[in-house]
N, C-alpha and C. Protein backbone atom coordinates (compact mmCIF):
# COMPACT_ATOMS: atom_id res chain seq x y z
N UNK A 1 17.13 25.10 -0.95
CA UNK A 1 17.20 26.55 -1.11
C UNK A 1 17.44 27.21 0.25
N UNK A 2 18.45 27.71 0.66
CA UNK A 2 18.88 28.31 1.84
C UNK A 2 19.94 29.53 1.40
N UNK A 3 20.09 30.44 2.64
CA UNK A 3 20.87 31.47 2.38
C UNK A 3 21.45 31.21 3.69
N UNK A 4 22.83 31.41 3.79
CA UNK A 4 23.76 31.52 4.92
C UNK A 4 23.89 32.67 5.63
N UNK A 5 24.43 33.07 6.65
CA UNK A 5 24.58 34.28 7.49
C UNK A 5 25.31 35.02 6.29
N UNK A 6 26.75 34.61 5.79
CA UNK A 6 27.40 35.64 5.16
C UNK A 6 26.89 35.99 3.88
N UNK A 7 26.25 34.98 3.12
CA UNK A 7 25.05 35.52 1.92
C UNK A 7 24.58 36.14 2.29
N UNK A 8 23.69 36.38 3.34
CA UNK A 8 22.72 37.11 3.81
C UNK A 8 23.37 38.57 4.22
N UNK A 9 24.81 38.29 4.64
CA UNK A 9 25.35 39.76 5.50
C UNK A 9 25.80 40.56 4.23
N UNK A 10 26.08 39.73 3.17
CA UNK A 10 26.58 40.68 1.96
C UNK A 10 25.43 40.87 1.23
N UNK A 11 24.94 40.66 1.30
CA UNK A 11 23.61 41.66 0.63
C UNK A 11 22.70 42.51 1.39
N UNK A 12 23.15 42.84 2.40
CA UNK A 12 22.59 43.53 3.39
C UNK A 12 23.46 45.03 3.45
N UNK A 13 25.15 44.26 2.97
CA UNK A 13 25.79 45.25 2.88
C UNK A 13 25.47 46.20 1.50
N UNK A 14 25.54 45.01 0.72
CA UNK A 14 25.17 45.75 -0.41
C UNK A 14 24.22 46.41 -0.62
N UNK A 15 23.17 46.19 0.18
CA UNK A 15 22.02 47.06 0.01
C UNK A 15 22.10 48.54 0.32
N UNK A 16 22.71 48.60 1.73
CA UNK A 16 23.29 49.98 2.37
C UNK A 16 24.03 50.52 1.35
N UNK A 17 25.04 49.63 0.75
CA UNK A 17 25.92 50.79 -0.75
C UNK A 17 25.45 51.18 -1.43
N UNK A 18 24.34 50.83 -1.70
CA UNK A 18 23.54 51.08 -3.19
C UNK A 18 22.80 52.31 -2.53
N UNK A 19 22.34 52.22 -0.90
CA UNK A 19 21.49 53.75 -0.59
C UNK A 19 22.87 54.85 -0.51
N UNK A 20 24.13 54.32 -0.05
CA UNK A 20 24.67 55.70 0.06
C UNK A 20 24.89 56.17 -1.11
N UNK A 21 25.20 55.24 -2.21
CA UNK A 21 25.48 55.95 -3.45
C UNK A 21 24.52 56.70 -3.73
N UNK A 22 23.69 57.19 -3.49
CA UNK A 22 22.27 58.21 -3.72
C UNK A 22 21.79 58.92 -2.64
N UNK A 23 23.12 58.95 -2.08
CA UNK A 23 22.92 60.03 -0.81
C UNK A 23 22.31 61.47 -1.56
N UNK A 24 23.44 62.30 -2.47
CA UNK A 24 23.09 63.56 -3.01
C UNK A 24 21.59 63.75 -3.96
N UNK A 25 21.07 62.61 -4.09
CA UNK A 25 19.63 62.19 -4.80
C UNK A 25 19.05 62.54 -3.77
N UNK A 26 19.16 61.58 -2.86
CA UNK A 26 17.87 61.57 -1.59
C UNK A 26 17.87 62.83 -1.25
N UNK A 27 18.74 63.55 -0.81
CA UNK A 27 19.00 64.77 0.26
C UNK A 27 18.22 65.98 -0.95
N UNK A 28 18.48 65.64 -2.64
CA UNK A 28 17.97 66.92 -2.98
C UNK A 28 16.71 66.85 -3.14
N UNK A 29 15.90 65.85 -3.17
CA UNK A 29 14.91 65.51 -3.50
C UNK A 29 13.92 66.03 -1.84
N UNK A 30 14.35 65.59 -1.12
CA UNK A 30 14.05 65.62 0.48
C UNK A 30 14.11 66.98 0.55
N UNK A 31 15.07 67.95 -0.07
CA UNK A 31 15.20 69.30 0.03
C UNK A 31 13.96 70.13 -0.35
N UNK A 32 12.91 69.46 -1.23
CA UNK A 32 11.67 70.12 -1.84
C UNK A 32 10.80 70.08 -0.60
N UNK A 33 10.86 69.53 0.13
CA UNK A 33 9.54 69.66 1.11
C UNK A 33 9.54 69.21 2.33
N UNK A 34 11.35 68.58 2.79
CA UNK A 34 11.39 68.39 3.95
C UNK A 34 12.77 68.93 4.60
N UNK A 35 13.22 68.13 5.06
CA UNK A 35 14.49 68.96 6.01
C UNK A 35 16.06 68.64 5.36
N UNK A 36 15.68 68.39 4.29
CA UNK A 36 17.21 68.05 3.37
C UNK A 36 18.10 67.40 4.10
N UNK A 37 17.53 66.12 4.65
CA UNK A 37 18.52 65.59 5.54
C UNK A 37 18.30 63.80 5.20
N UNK A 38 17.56 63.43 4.58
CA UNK A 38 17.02 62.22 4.76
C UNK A 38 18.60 61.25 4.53
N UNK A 39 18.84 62.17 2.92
CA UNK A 39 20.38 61.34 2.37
C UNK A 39 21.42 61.48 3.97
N UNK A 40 21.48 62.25 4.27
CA UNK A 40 22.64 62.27 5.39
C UNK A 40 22.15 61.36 6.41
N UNK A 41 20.63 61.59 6.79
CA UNK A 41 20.32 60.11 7.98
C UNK A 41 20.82 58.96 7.43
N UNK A 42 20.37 58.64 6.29
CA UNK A 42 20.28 57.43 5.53
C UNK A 42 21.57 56.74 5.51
N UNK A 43 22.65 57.69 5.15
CA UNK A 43 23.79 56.87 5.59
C UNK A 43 24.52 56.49 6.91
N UNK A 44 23.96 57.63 7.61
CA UNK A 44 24.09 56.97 9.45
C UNK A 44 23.72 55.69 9.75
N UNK A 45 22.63 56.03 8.83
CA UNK A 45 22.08 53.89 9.37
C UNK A 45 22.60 53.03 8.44
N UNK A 46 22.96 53.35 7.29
CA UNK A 46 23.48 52.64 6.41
C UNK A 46 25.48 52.10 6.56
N UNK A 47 25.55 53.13 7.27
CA UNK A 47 27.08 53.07 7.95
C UNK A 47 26.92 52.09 9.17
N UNK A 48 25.55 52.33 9.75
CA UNK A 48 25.71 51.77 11.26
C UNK A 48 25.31 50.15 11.10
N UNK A 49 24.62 50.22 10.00
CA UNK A 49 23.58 48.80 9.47
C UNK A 49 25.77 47.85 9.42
N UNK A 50 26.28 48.61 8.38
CA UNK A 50 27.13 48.09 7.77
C UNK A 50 28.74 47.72 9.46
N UNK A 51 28.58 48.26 9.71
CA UNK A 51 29.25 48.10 10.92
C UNK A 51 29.04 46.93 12.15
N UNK A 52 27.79 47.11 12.36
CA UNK A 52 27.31 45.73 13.12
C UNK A 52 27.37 44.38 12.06
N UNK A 53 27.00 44.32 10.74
CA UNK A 53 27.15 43.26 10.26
C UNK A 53 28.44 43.39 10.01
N UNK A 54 29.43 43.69 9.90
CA UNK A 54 31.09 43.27 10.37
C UNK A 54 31.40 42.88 11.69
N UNK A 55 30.73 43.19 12.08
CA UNK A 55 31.20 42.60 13.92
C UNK A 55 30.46 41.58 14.66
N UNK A 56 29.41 41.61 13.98
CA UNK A 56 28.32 40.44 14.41
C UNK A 56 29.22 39.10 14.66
N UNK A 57 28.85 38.69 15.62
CA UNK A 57 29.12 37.38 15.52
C UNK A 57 28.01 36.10 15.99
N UNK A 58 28.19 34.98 15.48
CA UNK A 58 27.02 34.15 16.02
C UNK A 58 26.00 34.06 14.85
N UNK A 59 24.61 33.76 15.07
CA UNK A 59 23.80 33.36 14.28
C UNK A 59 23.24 34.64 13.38
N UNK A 60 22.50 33.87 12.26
CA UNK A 60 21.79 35.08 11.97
C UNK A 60 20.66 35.86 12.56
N UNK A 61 19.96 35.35 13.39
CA UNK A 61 19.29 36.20 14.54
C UNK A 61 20.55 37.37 15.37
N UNK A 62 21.06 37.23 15.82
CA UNK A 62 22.10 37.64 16.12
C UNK A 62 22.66 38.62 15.20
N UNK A 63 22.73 38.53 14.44
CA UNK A 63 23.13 39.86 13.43
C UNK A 63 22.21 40.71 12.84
N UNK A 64 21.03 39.90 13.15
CA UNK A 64 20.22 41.29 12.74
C UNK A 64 19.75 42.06 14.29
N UNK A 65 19.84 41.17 15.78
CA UNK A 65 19.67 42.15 16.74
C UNK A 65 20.82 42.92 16.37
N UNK A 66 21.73 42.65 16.12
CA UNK A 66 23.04 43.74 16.98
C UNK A 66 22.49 45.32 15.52
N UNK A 67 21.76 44.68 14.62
CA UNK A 67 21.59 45.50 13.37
C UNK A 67 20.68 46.55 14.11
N UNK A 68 19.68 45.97 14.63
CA UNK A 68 18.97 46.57 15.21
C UNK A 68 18.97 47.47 16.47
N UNK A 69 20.09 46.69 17.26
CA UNK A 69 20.74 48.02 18.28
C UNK A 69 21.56 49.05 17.68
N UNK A 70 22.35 48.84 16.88
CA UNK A 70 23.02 49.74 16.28
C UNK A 70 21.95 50.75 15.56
N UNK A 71 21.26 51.03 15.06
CA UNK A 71 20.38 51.68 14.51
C UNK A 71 19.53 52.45 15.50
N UNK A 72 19.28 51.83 16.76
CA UNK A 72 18.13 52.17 17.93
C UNK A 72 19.65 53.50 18.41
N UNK A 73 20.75 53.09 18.20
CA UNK A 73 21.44 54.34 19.42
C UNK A 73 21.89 55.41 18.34
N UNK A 74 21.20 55.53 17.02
CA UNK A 74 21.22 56.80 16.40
C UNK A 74 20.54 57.31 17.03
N UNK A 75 20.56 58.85 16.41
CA UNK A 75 19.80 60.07 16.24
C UNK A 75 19.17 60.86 15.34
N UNK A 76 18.11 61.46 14.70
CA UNK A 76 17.87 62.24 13.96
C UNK A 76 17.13 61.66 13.29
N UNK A 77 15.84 62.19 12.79
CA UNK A 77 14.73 61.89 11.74
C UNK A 77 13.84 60.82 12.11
N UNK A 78 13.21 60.97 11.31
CA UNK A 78 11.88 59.46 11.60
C UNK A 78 12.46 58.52 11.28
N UNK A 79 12.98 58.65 10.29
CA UNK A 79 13.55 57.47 9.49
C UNK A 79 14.46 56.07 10.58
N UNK A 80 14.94 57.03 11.46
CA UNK A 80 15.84 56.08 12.61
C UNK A 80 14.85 54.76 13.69
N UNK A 81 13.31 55.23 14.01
CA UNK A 81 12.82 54.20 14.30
C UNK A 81 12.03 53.30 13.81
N UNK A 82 12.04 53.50 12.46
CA UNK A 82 11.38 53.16 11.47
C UNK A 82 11.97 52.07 11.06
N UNK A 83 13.77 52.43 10.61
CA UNK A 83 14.35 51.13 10.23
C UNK A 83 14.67 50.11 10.96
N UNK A 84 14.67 50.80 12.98
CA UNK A 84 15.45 50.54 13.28
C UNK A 84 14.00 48.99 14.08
N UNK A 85 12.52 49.37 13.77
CA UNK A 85 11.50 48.63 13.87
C UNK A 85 11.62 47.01 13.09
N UNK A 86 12.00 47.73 11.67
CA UNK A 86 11.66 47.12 10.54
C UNK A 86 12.92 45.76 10.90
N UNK A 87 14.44 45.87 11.62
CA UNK A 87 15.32 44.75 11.73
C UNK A 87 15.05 44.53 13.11
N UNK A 88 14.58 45.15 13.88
CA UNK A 88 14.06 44.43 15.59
C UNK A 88 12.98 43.49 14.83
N UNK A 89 12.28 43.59 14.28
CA UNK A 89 11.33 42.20 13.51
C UNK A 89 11.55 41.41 13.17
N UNK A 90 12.66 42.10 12.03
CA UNK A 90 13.26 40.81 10.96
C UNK A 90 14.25 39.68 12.43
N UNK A 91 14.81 40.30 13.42
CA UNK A 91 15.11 39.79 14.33
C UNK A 91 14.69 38.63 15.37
N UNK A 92 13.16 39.46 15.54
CA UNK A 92 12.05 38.53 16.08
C UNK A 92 11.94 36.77 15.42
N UNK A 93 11.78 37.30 14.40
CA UNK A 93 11.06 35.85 13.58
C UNK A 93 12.77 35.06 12.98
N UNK A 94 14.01 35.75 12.88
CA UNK A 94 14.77 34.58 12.57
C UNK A 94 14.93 33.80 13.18
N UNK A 95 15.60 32.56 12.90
CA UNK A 95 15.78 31.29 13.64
C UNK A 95 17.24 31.83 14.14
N UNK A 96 17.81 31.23 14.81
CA UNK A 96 18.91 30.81 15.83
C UNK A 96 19.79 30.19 14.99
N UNK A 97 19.96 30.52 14.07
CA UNK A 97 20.94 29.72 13.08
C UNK A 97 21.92 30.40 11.78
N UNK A 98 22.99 29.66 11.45
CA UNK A 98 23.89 30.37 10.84
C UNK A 98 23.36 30.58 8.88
N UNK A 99 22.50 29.53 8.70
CA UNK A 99 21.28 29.45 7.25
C UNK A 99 20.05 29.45 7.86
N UNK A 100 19.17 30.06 6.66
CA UNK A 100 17.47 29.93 6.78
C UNK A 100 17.53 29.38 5.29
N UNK A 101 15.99 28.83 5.27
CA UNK A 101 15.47 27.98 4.20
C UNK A 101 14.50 29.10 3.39
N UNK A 102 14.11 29.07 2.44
CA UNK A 102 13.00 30.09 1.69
C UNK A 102 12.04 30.32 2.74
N UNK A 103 11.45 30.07 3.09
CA UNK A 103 10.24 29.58 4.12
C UNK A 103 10.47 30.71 5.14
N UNK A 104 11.66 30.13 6.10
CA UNK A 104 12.37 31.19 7.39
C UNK A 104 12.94 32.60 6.58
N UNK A 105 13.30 32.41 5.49
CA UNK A 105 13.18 33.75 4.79
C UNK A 105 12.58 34.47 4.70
N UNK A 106 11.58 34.48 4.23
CA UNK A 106 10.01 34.84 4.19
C UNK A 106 9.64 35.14 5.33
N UNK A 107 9.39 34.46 6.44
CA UNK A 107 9.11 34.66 7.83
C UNK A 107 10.00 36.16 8.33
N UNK A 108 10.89 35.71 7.98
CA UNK A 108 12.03 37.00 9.09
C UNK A 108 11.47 38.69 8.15
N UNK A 109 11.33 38.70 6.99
CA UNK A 109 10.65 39.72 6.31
C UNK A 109 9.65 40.12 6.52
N UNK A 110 8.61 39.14 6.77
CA UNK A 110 7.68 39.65 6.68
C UNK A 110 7.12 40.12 8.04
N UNK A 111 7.66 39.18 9.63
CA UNK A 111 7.78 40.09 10.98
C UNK A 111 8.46 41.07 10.65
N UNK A 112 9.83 41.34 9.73
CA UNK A 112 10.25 42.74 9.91
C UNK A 112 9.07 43.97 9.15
N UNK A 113 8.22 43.72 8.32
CA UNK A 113 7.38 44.53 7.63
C UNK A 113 6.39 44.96 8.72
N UNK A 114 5.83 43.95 9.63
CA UNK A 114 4.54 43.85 10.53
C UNK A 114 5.17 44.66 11.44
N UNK A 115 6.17 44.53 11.93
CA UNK A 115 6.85 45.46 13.19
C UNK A 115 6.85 47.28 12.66
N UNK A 116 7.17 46.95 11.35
CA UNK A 116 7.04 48.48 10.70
C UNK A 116 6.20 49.29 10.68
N UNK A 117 4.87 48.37 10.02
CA UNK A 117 3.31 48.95 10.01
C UNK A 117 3.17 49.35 11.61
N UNK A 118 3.53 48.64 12.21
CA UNK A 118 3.10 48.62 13.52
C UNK A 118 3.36 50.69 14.24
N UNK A 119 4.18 50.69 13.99
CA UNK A 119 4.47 52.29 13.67
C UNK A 119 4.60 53.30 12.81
N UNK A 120 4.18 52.80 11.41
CA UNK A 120 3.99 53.73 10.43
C UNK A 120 2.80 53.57 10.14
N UNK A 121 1.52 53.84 10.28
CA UNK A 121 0.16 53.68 9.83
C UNK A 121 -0.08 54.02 8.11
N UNK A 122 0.72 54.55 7.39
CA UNK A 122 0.92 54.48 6.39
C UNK A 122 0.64 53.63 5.42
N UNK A 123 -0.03 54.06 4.16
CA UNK A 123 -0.68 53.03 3.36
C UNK A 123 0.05 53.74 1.92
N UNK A 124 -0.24 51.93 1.20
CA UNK A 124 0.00 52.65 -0.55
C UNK A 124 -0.93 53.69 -0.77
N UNK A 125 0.01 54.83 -1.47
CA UNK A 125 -1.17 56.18 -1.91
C UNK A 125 -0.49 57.05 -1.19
N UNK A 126 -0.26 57.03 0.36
CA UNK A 126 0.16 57.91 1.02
C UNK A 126 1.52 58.47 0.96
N UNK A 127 2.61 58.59 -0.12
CA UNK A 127 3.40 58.55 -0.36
C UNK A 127 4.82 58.38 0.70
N UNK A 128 4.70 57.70 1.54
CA UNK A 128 6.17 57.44 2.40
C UNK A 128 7.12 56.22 2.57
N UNK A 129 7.59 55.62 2.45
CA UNK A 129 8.66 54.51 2.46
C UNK A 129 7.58 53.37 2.39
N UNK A 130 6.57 53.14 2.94
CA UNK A 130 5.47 51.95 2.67
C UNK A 130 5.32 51.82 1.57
N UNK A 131 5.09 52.77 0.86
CA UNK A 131 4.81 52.16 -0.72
C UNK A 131 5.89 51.89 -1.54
N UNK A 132 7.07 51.84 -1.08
CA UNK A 132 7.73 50.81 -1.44
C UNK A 132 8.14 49.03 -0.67
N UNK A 133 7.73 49.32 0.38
CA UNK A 133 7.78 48.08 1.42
C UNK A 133 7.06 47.41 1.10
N UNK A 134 5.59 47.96 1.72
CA UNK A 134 4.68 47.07 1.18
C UNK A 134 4.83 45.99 0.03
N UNK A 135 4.80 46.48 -1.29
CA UNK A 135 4.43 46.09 -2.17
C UNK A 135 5.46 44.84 -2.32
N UNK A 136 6.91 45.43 -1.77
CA UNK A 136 8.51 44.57 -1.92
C UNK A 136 8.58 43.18 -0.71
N UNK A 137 7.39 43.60 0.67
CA UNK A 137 6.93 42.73 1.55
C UNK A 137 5.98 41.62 1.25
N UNK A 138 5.10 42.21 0.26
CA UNK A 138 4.28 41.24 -0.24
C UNK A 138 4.38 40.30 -1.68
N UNK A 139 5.10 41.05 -2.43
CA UNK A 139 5.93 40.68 -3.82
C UNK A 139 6.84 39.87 -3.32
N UNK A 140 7.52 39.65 -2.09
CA UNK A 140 8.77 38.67 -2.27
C UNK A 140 7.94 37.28 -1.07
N UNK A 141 6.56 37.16 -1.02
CA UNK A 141 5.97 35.98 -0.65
C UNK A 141 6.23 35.10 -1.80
N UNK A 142 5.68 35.43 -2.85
CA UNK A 142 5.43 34.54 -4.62
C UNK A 142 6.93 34.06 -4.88
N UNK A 143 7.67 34.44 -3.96
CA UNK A 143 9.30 33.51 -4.74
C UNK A 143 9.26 32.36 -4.70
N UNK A 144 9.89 31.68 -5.55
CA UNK A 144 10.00 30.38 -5.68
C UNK A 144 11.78 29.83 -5.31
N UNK A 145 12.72 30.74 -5.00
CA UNK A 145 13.95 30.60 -4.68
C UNK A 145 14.62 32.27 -4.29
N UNK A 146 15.55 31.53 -3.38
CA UNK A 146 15.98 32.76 -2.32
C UNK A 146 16.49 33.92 -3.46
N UNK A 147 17.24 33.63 -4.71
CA UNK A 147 17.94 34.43 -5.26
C UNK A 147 16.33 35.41 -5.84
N UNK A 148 15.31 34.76 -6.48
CA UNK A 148 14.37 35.27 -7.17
C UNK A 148 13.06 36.33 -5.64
N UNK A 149 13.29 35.72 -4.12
CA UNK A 149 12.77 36.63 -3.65
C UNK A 149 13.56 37.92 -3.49
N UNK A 150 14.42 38.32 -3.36
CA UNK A 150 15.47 39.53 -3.47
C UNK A 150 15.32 40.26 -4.62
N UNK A 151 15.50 39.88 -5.94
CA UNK A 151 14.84 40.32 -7.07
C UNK A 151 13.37 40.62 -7.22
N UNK A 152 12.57 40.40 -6.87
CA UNK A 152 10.97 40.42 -6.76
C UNK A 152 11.25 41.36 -5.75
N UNK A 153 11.07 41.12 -4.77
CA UNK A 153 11.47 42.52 -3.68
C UNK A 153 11.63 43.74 -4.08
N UNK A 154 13.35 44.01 -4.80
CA UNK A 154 13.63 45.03 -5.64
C UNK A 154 13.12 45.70 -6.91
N UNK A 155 12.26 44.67 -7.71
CA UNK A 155 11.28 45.13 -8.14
C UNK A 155 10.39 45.63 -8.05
N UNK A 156 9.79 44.99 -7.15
CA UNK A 156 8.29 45.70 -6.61
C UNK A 156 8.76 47.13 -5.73
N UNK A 157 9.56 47.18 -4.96
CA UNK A 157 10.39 48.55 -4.19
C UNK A 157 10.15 49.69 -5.16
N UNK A 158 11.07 49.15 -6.14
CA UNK A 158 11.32 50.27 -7.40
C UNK A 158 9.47 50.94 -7.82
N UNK A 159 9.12 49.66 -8.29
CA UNK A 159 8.05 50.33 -8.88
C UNK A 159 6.94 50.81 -7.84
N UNK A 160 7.17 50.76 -6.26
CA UNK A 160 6.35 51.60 -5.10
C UNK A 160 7.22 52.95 -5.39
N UNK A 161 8.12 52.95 -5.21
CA UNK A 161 9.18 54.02 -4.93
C UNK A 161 8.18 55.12 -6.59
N UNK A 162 8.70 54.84 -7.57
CA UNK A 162 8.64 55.60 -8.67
C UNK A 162 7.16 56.04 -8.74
N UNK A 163 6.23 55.42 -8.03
CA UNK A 163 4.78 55.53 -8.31
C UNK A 163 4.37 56.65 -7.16
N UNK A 164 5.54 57.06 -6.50
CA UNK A 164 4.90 57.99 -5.29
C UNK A 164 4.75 59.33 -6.06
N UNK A 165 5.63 59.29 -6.94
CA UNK A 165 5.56 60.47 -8.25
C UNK A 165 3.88 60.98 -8.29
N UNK A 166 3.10 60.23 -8.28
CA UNK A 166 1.47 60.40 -8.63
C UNK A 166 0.93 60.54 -7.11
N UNK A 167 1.58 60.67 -6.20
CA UNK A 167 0.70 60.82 -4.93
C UNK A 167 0.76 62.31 -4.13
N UNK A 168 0.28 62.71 -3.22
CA UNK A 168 0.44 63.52 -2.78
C UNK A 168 0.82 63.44 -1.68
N UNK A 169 1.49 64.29 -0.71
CA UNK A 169 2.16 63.74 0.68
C UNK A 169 1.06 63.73 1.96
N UNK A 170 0.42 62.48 2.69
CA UNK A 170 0.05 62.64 3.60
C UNK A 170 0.42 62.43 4.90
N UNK A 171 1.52 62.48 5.18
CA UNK A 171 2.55 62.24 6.09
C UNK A 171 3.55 63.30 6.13
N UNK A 172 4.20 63.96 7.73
CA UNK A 172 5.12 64.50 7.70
C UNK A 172 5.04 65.89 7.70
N UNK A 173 6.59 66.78 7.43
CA UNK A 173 6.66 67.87 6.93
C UNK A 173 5.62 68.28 5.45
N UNK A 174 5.92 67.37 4.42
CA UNK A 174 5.42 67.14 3.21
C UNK A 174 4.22 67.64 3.09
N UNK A 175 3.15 66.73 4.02
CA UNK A 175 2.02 66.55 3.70
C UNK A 175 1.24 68.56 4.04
N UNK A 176 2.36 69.20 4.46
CA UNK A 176 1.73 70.80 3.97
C UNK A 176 1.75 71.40 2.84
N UNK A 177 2.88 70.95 1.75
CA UNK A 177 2.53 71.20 0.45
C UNK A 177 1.60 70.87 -0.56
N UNK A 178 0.60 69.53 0.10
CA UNK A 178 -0.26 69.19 -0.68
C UNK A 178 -0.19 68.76 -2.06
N UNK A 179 -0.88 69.59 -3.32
CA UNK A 179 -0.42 69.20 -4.30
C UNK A 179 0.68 69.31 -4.79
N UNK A 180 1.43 70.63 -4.42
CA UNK A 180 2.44 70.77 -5.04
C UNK A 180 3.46 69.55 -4.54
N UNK A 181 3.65 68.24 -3.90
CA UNK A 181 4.14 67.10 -3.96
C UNK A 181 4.35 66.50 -4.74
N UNK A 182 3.29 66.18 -6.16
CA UNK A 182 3.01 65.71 -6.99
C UNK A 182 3.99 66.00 -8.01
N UNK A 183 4.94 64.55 -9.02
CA UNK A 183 5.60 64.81 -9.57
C UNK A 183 6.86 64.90 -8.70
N UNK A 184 6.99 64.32 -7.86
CA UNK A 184 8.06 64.64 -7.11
C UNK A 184 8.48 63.42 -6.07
N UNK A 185 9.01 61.87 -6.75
CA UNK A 185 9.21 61.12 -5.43
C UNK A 185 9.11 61.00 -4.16
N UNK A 186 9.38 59.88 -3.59
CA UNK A 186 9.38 60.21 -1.62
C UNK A 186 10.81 59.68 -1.52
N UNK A 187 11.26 60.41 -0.88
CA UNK A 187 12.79 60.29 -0.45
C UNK A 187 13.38 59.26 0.41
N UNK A 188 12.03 58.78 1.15
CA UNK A 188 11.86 57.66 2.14
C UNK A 188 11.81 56.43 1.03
N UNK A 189 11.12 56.50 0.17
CA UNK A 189 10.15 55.22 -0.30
C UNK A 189 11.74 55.15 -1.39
N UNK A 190 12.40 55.98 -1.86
CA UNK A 190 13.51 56.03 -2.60
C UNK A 190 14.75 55.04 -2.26
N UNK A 191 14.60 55.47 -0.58
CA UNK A 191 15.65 55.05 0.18
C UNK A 191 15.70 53.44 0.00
N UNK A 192 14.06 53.36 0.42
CA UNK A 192 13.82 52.09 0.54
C UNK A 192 13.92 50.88 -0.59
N UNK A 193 14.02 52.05 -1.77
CA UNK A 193 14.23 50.61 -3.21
C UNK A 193 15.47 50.56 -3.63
N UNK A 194 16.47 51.24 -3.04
CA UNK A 194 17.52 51.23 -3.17
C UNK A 194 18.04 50.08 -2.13
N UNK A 195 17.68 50.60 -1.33
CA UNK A 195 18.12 49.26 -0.26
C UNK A 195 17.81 47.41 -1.04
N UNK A 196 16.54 47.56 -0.90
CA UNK A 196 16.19 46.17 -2.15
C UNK A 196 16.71 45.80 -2.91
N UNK A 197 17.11 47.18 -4.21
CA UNK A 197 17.89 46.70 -5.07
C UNK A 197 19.25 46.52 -4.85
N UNK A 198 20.25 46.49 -4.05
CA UNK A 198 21.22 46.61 -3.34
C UNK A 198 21.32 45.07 -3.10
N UNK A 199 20.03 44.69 -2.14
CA UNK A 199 20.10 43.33 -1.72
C UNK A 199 20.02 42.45 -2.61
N UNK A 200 19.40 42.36 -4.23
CA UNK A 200 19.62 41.40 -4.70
C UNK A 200 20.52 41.32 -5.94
N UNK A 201 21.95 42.08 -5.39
CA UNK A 201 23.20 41.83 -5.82
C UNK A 201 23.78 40.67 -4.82
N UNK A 202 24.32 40.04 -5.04
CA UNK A 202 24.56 38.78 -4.59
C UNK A 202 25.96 39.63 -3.73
C-alpha cells in the first residue's frame, strides 16, 4: 500500500478544486460575521497550493516544502498561516522519497495537524477549521489502505465542518456575535472539508 508523488500531487490538486468551486459559498457564509473574504483567500492558496505542485520537482518532501513556501509568501487573513503551518509539517515528517507507505502517510498528516494546533489553540466546540481537522486528523489514523484514509478523512471533515452549525464562535471576528453564530457554519472548517473531500477523488 503506497501512494506516489503524482497520486499524491493529484489529489492535492483536487482537493484545492473542490475548495474553489465553493468560493461564492465560503465568501457568503464568511459574509455573516466576518470579513467576506475567506472564499477569495481560499483560492489564493488554493491557486498557490496548485502552482507549486506543477512545478515541484524532486521528492515528495519536496513538494510539499515548495507547497509550503508558496503559501508562506501570500497575504491576507489568518487562514494564510494556518495552512501555510499545516504543509511546513506535513513537510517535516515526509520521507525523501518519490512514494510513502500507509504508515509514512499517516506520519506526514499527522506532523502536518501538530504543526497546526501548534498555532491554532482551537478545540472541537470552538467552531473554526479544527473541527474539521481534528476529527479528519484523527479519523484517517483507523485506515487500513491509502485509498480508505482519504475517504475517512473526508468524512470525518464533513461531519466537523456541518456540526459547527451547533456551536458558537469562540475565535476571531465571529466570536462577537456570540449566539447569533449558531445555525450558521464556519467558513474555515468548510474550507477545510472541502479540501478532504477533494483529496479523496483519486
Amino acid at each position: 500500500m503506497i501512494i506516489t508523488k503524482q497520486e499524491f500531487a493529484n489529489r492535492i490538486i483536487n482537493g484545492c478544486n473542490e475548495v474553489k468551486a465553493h468560493e461564492a459559498e465560503l465568501t457568503e457564509i464568511d459574509s455573516h460575521f466576518g470579513d467576506a473574504d475567506h472564499g477569495l483567500t481560499m483560492v489564493k492558496i488554493s491557486n498557490a497550493i496548485i502552482d507549486a505542485v506543477n512545478s515541484s520537482e524532486g521528492s515528495i518532501k519536496n513538494m510539499l516544502e515548495d507547497i509550503a513556501d508558496a503559501i508562506m509568501d501570500l497575504s491576507g487573513g489568518s487562514s494564510v498561516p494556518l495552512w501555510n503551518s499545516y504543509f511546513d509539517g506535513m513537510q517535516q515528517a515526509a520521507i525523501n522519497s518519490d512514494e510513502m507507505n500507509l504508515q509514512e502517510l499517516k506520519d506526514t498528516f499527522t506532523n502536518g495537524y501538530k504543526e497546526f494546533a501548534d498555532i491554532s489553540t482551537a478545540k472541537i466546540g470552538d467552531k473554526t477549521m479544527m473541527d474539521a481537522l481534528i476529527l479528519a486528523s484523527t479519523g484517517l489514523l483507523k485506515a487500513q489502505s491509502v485509498d480508505e484514509l482519504f475517504e475517512i478523512a473526508a468524512t470525518e471533515a464533513a461531519f466537523g465542518a456541518e456540526a459547527t452549525k451547533n456551536y458558537t464562535a469562540k475565535f476571531g471576528r465571529a466570536k462577537s456575535y456570540g449566539e447569533k453564530t449558531l445555525g450558521t457554519p464556519d467558513a474555515g472548517a468548510l474550507s477545510m472539508s472541502y479540501f478532504f473531500k477533494g483529496m479523496a477523488e483519486k
